[in-house]
Protein backbone atom coordinates (compact mmCIF):
# COMPACT_ATOMS: atom_id res chain seq x y z
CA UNK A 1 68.41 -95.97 7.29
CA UNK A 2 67.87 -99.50 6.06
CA UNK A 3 71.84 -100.37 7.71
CA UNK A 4 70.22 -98.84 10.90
CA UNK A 5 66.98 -100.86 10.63
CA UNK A 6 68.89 -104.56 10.00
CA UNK A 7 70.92 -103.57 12.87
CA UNK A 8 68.15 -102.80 15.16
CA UNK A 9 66.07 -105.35 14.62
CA UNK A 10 69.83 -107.54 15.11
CA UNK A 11 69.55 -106.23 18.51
CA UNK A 12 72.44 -103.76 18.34
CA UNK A 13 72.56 -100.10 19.70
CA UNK A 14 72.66 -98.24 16.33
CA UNK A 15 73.69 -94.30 16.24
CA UNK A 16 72.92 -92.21 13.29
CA UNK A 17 74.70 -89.34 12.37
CA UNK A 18 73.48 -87.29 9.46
CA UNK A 19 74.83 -83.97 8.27
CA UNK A 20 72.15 -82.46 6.75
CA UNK A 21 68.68 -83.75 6.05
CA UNK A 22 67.55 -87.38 6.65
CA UNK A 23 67.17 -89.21 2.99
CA UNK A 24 70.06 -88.02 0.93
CA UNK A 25 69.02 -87.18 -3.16
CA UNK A 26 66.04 -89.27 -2.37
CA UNK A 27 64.57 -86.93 -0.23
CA UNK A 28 64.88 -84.18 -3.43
CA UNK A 29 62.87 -86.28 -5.76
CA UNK A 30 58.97 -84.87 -6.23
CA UNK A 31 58.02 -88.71 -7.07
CA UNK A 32 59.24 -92.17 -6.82
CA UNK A 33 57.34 -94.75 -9.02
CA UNK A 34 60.20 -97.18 -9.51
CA UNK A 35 60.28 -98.51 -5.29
CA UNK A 36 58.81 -101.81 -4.53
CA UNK A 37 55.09 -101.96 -3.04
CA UNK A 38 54.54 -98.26 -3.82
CA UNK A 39 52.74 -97.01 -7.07
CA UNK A 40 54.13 -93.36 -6.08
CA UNK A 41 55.44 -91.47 -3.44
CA UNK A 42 57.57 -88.68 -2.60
CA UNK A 43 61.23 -89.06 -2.09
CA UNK A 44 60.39 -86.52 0.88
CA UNK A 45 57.42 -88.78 2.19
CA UNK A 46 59.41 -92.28 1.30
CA UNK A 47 62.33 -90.95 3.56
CA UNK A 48 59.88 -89.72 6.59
CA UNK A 49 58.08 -92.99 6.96
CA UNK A 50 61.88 -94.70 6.83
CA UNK A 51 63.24 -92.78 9.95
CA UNK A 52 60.02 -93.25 11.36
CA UNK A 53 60.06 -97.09 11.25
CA UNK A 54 63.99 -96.90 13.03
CA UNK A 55 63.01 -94.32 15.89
CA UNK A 56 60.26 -96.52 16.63
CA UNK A 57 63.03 -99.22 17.01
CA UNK A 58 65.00 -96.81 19.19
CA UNK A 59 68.16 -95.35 16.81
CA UNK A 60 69.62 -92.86 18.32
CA UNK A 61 70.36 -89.87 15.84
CA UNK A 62 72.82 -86.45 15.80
CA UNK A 63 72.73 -84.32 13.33
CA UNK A 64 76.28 -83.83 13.32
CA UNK A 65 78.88 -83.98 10.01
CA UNK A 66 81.44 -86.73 10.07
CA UNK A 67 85.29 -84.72 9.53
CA UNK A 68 87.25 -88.41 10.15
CA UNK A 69 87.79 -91.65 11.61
CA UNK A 70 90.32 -94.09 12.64
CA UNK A 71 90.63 -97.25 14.73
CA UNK A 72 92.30 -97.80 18.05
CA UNK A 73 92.54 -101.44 19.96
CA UNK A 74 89.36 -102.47 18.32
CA UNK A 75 87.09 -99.40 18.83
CA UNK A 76 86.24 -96.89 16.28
CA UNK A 77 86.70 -93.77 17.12
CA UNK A 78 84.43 -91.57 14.41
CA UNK A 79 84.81 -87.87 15.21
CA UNK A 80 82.09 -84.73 13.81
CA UNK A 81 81.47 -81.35 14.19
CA UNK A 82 80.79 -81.49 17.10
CA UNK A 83 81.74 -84.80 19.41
CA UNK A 84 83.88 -88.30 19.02
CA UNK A 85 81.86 -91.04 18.96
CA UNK A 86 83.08 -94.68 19.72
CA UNK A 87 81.58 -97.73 18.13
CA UNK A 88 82.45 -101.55 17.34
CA UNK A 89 81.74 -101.26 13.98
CA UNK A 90 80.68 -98.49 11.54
CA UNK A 91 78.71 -98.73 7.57
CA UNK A 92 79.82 -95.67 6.04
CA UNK A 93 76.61 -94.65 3.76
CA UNK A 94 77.24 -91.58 2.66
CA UNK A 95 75.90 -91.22 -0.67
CA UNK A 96 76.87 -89.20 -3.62
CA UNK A 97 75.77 -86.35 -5.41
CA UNK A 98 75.29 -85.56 -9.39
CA UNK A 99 77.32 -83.21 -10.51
CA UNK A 100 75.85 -79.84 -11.27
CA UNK A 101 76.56 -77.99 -14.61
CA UNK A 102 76.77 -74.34 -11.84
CA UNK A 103 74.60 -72.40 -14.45
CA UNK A 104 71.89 -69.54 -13.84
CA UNK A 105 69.06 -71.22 -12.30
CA UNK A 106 70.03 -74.73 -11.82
CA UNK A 107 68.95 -75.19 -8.00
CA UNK A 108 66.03 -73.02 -9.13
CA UNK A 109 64.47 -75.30 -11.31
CA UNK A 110 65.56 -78.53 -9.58
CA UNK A 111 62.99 -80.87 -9.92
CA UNK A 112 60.71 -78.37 -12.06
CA UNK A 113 62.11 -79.88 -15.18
CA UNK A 114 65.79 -80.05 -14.23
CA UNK A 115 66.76 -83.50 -13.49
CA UNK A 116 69.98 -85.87 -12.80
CA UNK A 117 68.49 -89.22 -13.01
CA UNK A 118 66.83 -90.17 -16.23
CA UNK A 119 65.67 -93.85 -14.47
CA UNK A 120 63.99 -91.82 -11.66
CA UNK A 121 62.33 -89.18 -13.81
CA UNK A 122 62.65 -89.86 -17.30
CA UNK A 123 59.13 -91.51 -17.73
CA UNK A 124 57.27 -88.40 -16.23
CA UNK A 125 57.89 -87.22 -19.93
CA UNK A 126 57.03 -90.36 -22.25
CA UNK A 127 55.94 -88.92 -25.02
CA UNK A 128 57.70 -85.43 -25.43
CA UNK A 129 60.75 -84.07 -26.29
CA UNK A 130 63.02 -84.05 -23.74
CA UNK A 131 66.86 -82.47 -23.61
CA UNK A 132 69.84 -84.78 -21.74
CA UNK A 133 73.47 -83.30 -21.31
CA UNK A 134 76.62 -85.23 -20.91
CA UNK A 135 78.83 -87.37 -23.69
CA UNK A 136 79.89 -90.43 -21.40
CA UNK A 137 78.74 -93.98 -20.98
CA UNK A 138 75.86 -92.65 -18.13
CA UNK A 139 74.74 -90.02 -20.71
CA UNK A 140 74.61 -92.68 -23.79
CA UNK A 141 72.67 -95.01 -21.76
CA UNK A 142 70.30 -92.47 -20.47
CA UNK A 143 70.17 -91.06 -24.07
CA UNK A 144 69.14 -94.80 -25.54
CA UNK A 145 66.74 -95.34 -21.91
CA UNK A 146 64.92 -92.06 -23.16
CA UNK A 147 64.28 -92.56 -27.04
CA UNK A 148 62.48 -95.63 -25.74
CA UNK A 149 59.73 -93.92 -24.75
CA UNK A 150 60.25 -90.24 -25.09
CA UNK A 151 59.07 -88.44 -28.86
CA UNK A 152 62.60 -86.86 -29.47
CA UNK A 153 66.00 -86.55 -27.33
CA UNK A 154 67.97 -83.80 -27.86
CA UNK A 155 71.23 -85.03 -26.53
CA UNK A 156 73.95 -82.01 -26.06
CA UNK A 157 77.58 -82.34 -25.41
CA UNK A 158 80.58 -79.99 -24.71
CA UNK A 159 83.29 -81.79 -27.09
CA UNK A 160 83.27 -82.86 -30.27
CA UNK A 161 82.59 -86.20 -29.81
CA UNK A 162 81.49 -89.16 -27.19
CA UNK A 163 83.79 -90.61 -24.19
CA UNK A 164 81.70 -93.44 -24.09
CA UNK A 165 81.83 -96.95 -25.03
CA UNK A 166 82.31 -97.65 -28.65
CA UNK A 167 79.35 -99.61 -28.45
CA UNK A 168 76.81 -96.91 -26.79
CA UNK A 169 78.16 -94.60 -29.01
CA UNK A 170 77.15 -96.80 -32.13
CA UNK A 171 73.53 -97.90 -30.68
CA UNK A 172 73.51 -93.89 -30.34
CA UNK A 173 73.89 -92.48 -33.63
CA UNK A 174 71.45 -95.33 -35.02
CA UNK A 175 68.68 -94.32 -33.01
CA UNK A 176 66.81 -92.25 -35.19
CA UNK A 177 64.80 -90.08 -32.73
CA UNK A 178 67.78 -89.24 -30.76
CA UNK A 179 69.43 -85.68 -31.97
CA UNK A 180 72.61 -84.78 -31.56
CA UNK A 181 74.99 -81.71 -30.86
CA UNK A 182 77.94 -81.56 -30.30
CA UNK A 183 80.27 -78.65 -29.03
CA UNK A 184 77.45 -76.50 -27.16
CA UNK A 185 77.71 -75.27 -23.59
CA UNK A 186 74.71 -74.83 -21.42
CA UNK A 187 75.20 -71.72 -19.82
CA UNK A 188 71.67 -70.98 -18.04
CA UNK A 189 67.81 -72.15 -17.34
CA UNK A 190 65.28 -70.29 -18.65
CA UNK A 191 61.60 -70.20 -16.52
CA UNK A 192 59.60 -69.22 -13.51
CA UNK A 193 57.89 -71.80 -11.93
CA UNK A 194 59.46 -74.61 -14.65
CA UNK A 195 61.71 -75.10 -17.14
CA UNK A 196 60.87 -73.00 -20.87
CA UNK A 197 64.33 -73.29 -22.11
CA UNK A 198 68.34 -73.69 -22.42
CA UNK A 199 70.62 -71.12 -23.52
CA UNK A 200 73.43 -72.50 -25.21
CA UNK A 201 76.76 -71.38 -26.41
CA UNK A 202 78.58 -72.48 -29.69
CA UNK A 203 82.18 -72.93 -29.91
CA UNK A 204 82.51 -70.02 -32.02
CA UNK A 205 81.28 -67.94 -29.24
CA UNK A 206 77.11 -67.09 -30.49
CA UNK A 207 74.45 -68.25 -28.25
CA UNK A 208 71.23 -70.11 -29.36
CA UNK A 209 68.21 -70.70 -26.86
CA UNK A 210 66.58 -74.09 -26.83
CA UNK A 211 63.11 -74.93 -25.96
CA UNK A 212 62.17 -77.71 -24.03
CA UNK A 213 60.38 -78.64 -20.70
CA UNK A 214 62.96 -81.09 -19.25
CA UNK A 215 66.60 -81.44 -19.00
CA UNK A 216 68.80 -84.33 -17.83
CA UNK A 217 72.09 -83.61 -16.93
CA UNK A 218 74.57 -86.53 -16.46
CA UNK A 219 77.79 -85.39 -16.02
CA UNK A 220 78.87 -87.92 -13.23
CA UNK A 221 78.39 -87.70 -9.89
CA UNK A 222 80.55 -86.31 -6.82
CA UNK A 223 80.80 -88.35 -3.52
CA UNK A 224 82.67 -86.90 -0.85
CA UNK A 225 84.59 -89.80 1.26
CA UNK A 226 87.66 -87.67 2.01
CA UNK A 227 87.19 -87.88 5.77
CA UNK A 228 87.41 -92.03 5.41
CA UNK A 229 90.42 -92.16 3.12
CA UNK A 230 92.74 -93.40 5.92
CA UNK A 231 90.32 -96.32 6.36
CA UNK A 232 89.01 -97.54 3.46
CA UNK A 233 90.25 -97.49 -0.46
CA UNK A 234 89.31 -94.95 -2.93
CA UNK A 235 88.94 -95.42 -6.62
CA UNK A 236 89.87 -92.55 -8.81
CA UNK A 237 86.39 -91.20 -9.13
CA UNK A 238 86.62 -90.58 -5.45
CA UNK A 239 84.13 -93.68 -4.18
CA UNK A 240 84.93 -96.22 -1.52
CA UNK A 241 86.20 -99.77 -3.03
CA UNK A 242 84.01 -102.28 -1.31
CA UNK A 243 83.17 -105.98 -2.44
CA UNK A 244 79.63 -107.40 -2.77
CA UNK A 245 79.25 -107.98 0.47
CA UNK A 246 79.68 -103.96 1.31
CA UNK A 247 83.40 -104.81 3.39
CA UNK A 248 86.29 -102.36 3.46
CA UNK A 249 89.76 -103.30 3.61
CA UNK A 250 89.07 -102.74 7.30
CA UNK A 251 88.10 -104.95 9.66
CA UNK A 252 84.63 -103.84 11.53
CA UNK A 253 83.98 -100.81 8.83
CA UNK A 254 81.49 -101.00 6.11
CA UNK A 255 80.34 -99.12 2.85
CA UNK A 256 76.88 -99.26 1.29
CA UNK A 257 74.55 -97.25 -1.31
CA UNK A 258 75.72 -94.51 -3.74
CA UNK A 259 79.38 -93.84 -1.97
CA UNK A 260 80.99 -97.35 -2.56
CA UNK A 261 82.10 -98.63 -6.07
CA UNK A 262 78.90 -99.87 -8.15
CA UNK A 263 77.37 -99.61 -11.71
CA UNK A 264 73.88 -98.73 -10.51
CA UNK A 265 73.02 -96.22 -8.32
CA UNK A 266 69.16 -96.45 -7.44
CA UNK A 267 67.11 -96.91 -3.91
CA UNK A 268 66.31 -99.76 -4.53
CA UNK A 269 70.40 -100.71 -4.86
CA UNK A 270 71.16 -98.27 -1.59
CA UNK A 271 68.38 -100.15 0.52
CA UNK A 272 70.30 -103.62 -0.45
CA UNK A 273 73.56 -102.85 -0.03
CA UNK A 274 72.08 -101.50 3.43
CA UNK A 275 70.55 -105.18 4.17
CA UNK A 276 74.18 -106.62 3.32
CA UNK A 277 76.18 -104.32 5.07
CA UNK A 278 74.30 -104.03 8.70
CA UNK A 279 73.91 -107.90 8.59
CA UNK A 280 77.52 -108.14 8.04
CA UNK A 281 78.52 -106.07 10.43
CA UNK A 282 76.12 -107.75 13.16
CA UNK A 283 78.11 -110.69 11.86
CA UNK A 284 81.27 -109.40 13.29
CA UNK A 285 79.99 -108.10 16.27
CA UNK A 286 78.92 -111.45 17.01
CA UNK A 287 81.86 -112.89 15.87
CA UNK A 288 84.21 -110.71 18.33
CA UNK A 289 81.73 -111.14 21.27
CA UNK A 290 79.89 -107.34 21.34
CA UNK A 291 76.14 -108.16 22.05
């Protein structure tokens, strides 16, 4: 939405396709406290007033899913679900999603205790105990984030050991409030309205139940840029390689926010790499003579 809004006010015709809802994991979060100018809001609220601001500047906007694109003498030609669209340039901002553990009760409890994102949620529960789940450089950071100003973290992994960074690792196991098991698998939620507790299994097969009011899983994330893969380069981890400036190998298309290859993944990250993408691709509009 911010791509559409530099583009607009640029002067450009701007169509938005969306295949779902507008606002992406935004959208899912009960409150953001960490977005410039606002004390707190809902991600729900945060993403209304955006696509409020660009239909008042006249995007147009399908709700349509995007299966592929390609380029032909200059024009894109970006086909859904349901039409084939044709545009001069395009800023692929797809977004990714955290990967979900698939337990009992995860979707349940989203947002009632369950969380993906530490940095977005984590100080809702300075103070407390608090449970995180993963054993890789995003869980170590979140782990050491957490013990800053949480009581306790109880920090939970499948294997034996860390995949992280020697150095996480280290700052880990000195930090005396963080706890940690290893070889446990979370195999369900426990609670109604919120989270009560984890059940757990042990390698050796016996189940434990943990108590706690909030879990952060961070067991990567999953973006899904399979229907650009002729255009653009993908890394390993499935995301769109893109330089600073949000370009794509090809000329005319354009990556920004959670899809492209980044180390941090916030809105307040998404909305820039929305400001540099739209403005560079106004820049090539211009440069190619499309008003």
């Amino acid at each position: 939405m911010t791509a559409c809004l530099y583009a607009l006010r640029n002067n450009k015709k701007v169509l938005l396709l969306e295949r779902e809802a507008i606002g992406g994991q935004i959208a899912k979060s009960p409150k953001v406290e960490n977005y410039p100018t606002r004390k707190v809001v809902s991600g729900a609220e945060l993403s209304d007033q955006m696509f409020e601001q660009i239909l008042e500047l006249g995007v147009d906007f399908e709700l349509e899913e995007v299966k592929g694109i390609e380029k032909v003498d200059g024009i894109f030609n970006v086909t859904t679900d349901y039409n084939i669209h044709q545009a001069k340039s395009v800023v692929v901002a797809t977004g990714a999603k955290p990967r979900m553990l698939g337990i009992e009760n995860e979707e349940k409890l989203l947002g009632k205790g369950v969380y993906y994102c530490a940095i977005c949620d984590g100080p809702f529960y300075a103070g407390k105990e608090v449970t995180l789940i993963g054993d890789a450089n995003s869980a170590l950071q979140y782990a050491l984030m957490l013990a800053g100003y949480c009581k306790k973290v109880h920090l939970m992994t499948l294997f034996d050991g860390f995949f992280g960074e020697k150095s996480l690792q280290d700052a880990v196991r000195k930090t005396a409030n963080i706890e940690i098991m290893h070889n446990v698998k979370a195999t369900s939620f426990k609670g109604d309205e919120h989270l009560e507790s984890i059940i757990f299994q042990k390698k050796d097969g016996s189940v434990f139940e943990h108590k706690t009011e909030a879990v952060f899983v961070a067991i990567g994330q999953v973006p899904d840029n399979k229907a650009f893969e002729k255009m653009a380069e993908i890394d390993k981890q499935g995301y769109l390689v893109s330089s600073e400036a949000c370009k794509t190998q090809t000329l005319g298309l354009f990556v920004a926010g959670d899809c492209r290859t980044k180390e941090i993944r916030q809105v307040a990250t998404a909305v820039s790499d929305g400001a540099i993408a739209a403005t560079n691709a106004c820049k090539y509009l211009d440069k190619i003579g499309v008003n």
